[in-house]
Protein backbone atom coordinates (compact mmCIF):
# COMPACT_ATOMS: atom_id res chain seq x y z
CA UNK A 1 0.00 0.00 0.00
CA UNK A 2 2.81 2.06 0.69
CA UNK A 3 4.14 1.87 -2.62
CA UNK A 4 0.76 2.72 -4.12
CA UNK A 5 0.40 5.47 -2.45
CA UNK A 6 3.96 6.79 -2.67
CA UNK A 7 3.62 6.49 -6.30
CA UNK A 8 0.09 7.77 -6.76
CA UNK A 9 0.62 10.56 -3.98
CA UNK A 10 -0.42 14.05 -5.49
CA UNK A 11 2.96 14.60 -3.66
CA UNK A 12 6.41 14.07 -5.08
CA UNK A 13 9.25 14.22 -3.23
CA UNK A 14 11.47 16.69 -5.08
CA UNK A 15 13.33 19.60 -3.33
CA UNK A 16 11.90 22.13 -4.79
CA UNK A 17 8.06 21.57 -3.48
CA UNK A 18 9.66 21.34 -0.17
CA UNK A 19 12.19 24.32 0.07
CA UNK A 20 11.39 24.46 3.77
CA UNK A 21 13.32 20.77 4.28
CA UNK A 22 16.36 22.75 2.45
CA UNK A 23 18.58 21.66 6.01
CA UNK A 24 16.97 18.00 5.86
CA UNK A 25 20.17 15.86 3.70
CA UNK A 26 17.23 12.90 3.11
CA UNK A 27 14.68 15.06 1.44
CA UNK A 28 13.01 11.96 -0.26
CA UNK A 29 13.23 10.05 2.47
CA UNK A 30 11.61 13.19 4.86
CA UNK A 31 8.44 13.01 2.68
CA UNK A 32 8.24 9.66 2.17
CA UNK A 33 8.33 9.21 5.83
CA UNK A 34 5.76 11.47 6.20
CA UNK A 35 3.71 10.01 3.66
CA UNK A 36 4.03 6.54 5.80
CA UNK A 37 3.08 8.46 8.55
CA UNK A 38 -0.30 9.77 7.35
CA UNK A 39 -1.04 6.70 6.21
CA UNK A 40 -3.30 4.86 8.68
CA UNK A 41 -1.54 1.81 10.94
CA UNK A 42 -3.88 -0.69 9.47
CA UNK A 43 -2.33 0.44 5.93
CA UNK A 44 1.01 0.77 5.79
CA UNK A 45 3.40 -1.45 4.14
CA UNK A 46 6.17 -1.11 7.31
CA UNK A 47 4.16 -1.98 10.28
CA UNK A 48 6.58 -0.01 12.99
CA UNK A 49 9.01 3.12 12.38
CA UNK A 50 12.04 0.94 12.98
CA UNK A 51 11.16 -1.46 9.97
CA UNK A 52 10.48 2.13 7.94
CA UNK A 53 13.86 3.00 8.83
CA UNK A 54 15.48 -0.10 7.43
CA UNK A 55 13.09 0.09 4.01
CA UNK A 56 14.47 3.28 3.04
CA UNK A 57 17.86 3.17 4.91
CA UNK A 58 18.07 5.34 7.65
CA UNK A 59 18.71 5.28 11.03
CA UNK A 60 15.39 5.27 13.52
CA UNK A 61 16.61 8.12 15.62
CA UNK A 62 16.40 10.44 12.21
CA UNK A 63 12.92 9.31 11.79
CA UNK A 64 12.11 10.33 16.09
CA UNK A 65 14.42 13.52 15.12
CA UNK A 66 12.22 14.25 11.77
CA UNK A 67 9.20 14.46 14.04
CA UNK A 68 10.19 17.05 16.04
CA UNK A 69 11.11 19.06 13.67
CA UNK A 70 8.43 21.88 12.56
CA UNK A 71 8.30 21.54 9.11
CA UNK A 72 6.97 17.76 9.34
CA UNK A 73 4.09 17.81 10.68
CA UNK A 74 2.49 20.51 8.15
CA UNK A 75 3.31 17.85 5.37
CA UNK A 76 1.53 15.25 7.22
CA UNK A 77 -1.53 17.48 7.59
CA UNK A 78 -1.57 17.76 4.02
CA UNK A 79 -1.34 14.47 3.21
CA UNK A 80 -3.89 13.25 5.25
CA UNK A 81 -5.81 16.14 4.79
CA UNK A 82 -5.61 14.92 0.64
CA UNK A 83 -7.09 11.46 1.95
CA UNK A 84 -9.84 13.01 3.89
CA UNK A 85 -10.48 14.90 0.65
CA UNK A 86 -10.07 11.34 -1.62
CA UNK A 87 -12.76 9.42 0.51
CA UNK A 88 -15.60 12.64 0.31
CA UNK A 89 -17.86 10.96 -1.72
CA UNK A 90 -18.09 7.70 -0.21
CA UNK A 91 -18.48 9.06 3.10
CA UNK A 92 -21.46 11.39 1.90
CA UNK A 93 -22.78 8.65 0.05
CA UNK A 94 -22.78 6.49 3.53
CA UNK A 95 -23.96 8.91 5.23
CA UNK A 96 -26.88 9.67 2.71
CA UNK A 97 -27.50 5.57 3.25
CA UNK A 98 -27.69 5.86 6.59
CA UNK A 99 -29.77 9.15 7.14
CA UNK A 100 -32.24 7.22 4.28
CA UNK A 101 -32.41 4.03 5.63
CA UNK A 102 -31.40 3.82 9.62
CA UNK A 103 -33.19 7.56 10.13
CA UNK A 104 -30.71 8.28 12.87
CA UNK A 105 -30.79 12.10 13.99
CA UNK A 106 -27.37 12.77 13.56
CA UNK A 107 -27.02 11.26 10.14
CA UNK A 108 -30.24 13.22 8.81
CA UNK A 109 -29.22 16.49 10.35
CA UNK A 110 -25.16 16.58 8.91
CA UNK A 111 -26.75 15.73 5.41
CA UNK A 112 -29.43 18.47 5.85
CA UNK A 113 -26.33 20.41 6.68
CA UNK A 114 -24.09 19.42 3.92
CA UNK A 115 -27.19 19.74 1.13
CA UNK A 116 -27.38 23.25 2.47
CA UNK A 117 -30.76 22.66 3.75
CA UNK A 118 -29.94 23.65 7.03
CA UNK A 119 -27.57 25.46 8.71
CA UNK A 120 -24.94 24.70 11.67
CA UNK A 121 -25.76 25.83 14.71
CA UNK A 122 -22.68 27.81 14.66
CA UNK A 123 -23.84 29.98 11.39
């Protein structure tokens, strides 16, 4: 899945998408493990950071020394904020299912909301 999603990714590793890694020597490596890293446990290819590490050949500590630095986790927010994005439809769809069919409250009320029909209780 990793691979997939490294390759399909509507991010590529290249320096100059990520100027502000410019003091990270791994650049590829940086975004790749932050493309692991967004990807839900239950989907990645390398099960643990350690076997990450040793897929794309460097040490663990870098990867616990990539996370702390502030540039990382804006990436991952974008990547999984592209997933969230990806899976829109399907979720809408389910939830249309479920407001149509179960009738539960919640479910009719956030598709009222996202139809427009209604508004938040915030607006």
């Amino acid at each position: 899945m990793l691979k997939k999603q490294l390759t399909e990714s509507s991010i590529t590793p290249t320096k100059s998408d990520f100027s502000m890694t410019m003091n990270i020597i791994n650049v590829m490596e940086f975004v790749k493990f932050a493309q692991w890293f967004a990807t839900p446990k239950v989907e990645r290819e390398h099960k643990t950071q350690k076997a990450f590490a040793e897929a794309v050949g460097v040490c663990e500590d870098t990867l616990t020394d990539w996370k702390r630095r502030p540039e990382f986790w804006p990436i991952v927010q974008r990547l999984i904020g592209e997933r969230i994005r990806e899976h829109i439809p399907d979720v809408i769809h389910g939830l249309m299912k479920n407001a149509s069919s179960k009738g539960k409250a919640s479910d009719v009320e956030a598709y009222l909301r996202l139809s427009g029909l209604i508004q938040s209780k915030n607006d």
